[in-house]
C-alpha atoms as a PDB file:
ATOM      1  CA  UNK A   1       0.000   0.000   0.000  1.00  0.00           C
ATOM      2  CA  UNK A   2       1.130   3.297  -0.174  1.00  0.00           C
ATOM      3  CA  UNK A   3       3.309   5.290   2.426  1.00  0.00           C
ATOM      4  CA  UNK A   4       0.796   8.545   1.620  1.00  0.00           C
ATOM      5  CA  UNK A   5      -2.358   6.714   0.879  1.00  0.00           C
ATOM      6  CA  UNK A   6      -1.815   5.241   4.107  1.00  0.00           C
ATOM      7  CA  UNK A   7      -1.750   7.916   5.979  1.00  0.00           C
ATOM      8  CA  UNK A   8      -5.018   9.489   7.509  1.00  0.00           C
ATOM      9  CA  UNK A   9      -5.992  12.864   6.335  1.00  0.00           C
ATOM     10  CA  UNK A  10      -6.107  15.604   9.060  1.00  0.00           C
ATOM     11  CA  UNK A  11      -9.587  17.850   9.025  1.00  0.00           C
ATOM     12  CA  UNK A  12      -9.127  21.445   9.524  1.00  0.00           C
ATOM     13  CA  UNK A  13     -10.567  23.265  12.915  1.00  0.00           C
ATOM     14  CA  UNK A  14     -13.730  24.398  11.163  1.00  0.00           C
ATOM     15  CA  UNK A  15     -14.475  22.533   8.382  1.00  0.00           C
ATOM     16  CA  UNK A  16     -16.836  20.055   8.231  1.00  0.00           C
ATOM     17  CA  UNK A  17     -16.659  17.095   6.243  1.00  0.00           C
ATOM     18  CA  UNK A  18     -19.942  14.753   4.975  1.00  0.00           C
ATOM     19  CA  UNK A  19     -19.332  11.309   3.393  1.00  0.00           C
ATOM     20  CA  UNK A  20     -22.882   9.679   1.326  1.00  0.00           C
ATOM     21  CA  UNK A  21     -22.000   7.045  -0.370  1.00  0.00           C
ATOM     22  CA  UNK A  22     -18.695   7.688  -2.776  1.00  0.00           C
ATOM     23  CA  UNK A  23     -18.931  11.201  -2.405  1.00  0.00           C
ATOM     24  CA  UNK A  24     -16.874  13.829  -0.002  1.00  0.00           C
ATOM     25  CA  UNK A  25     -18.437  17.139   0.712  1.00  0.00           C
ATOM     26  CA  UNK A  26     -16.282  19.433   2.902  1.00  0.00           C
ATOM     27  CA  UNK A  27     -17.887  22.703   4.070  1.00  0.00           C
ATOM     28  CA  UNK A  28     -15.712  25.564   5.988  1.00  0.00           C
ATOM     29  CA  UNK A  29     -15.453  29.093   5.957  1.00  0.00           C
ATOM     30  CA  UNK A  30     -14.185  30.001   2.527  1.00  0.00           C
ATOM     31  CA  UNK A  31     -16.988  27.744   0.591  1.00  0.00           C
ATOM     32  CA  UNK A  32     -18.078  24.506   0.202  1.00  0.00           C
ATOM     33  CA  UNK A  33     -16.376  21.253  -1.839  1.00  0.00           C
ATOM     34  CA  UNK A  34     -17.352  17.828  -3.207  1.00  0.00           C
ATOM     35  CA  UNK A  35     -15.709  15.105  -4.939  1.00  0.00           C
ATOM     36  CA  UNK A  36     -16.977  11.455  -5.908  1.00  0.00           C
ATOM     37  CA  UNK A  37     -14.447   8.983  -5.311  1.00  0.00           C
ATOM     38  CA  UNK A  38     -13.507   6.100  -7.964  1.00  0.00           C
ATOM     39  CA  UNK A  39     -15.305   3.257  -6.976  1.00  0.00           C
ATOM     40  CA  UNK A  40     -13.025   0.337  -5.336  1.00  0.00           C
ATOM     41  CA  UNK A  41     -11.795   3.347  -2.849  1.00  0.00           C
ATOM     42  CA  UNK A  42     -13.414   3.644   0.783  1.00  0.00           C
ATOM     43  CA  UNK A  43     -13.418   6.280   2.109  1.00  0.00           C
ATOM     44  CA  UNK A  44     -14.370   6.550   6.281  1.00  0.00           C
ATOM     45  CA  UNK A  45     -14.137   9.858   8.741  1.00  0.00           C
ATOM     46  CA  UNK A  46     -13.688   9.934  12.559  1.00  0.00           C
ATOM     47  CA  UNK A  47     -13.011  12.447  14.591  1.00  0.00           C
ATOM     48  CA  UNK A  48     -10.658  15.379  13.128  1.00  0.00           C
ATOM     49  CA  UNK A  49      -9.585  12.842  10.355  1.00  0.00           C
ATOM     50  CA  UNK A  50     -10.002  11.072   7.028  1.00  0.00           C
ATOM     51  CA  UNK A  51      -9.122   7.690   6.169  1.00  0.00           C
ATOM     52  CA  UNK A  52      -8.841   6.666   2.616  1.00  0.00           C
ATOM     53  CA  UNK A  53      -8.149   2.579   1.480  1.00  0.00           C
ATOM     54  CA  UNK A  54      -8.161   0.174  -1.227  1.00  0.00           C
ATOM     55  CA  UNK A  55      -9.679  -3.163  -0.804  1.00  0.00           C
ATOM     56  CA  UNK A  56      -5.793  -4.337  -1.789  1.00  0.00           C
ATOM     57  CA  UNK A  57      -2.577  -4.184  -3.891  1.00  0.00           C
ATOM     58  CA  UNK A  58      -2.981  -6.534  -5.881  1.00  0.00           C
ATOM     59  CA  UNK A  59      -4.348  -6.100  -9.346  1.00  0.00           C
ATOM     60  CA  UNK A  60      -5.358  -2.838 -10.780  1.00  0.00           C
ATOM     61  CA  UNK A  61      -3.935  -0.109  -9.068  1.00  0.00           C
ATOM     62  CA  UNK A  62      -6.772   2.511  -8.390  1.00  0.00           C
ATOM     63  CA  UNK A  63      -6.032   6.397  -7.638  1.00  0.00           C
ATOM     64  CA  UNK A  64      -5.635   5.561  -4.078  1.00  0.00           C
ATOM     65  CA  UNK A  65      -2.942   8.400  -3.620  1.00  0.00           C
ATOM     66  CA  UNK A  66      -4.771  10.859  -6.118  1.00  0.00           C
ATOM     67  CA  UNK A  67      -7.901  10.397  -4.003  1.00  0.00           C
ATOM     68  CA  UNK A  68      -6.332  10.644  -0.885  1.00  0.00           C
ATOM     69  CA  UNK A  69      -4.283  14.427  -2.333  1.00  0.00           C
ATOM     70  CA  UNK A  70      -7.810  15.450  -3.542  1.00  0.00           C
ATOM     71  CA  UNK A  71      -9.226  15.344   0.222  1.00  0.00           C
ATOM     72  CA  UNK A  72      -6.387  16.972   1.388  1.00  0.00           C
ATOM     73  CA  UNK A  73      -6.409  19.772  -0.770  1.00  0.00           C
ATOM     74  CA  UNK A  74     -10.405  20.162  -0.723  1.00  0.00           C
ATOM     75  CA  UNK A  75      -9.972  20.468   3.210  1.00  0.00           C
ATOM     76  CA  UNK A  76      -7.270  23.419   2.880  1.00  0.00           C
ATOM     77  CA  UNK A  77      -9.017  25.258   0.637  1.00  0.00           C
ATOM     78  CA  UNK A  78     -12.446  25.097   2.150  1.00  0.00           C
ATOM     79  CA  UNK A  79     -10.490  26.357   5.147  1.00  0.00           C
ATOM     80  CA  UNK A  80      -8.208  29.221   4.308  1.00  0.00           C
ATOM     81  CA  UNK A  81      -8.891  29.708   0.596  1.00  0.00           C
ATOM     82  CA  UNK A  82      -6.676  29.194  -2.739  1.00  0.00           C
ATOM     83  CA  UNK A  83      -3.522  30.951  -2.263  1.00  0.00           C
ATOM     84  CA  UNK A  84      -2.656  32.509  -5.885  1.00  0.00           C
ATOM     85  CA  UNK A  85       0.438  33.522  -6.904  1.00  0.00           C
ATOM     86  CA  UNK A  86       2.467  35.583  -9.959  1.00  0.00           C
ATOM     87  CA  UNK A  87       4.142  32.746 -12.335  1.00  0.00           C
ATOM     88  CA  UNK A  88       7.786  32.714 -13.132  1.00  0.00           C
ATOM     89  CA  UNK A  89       7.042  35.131 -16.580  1.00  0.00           C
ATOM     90  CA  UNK A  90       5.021  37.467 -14.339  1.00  0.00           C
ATOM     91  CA  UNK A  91       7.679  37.615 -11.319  1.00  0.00           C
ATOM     92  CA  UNK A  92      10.427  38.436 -14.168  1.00  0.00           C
ATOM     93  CA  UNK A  93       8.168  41.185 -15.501  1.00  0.00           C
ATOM     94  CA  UNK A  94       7.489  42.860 -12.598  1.00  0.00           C
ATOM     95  CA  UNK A  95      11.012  42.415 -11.324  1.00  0.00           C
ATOM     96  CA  UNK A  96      12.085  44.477 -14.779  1.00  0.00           C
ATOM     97  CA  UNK A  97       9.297  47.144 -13.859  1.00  0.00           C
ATOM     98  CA  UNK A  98      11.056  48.267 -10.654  1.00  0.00           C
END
């Protein structure tokens, strides 16, 4: 299995996470996300954390790792936002400009 799929994924203080089914909904204070996960995945939720599995290794390797960075990333951007920055062609320009 693998060494980040493995490991449990921590919920933000103040976001709120709903599983039904295959899908993830996470609600906090900068909106509201959802996902449906692929469909040998389970996904369960305890207290202040996320656990995401495969039934096992053998076989067809499912997204267990893309699922897993998915729920991760919904819960840090339901809690503080998406963080946007200049890209390296921007940065250059406005470096020049000064």
């Amino acid at each position: 299995m693998s060494r980040i799929g493995r490991m449990p994924v921590v919920v933000p203080t103040g976001v709120d996470v709903t599983i039904n089914g295959r899908e993830v909904r996470v609600q906090g204070p900068k909106g509201s996300l959802h996902v449906e996960i692929a469909a040998p995945i389970e996904v369960s939720h305890s207290t202040g954390a996320i656990t995401v599995t495969r039934p096992s290794d053998e076989g067809e390797r499912p997204g267990l790792e893309r699922s897993h960075f998915l729920i991760a990333q919904m819960g840090r951007r339901a809690s503080k936002g998406l963080k946007q920055s200049a890209g390296r062609g921007e940065q250059e320009e406005m470096s020049k400009a000064r």
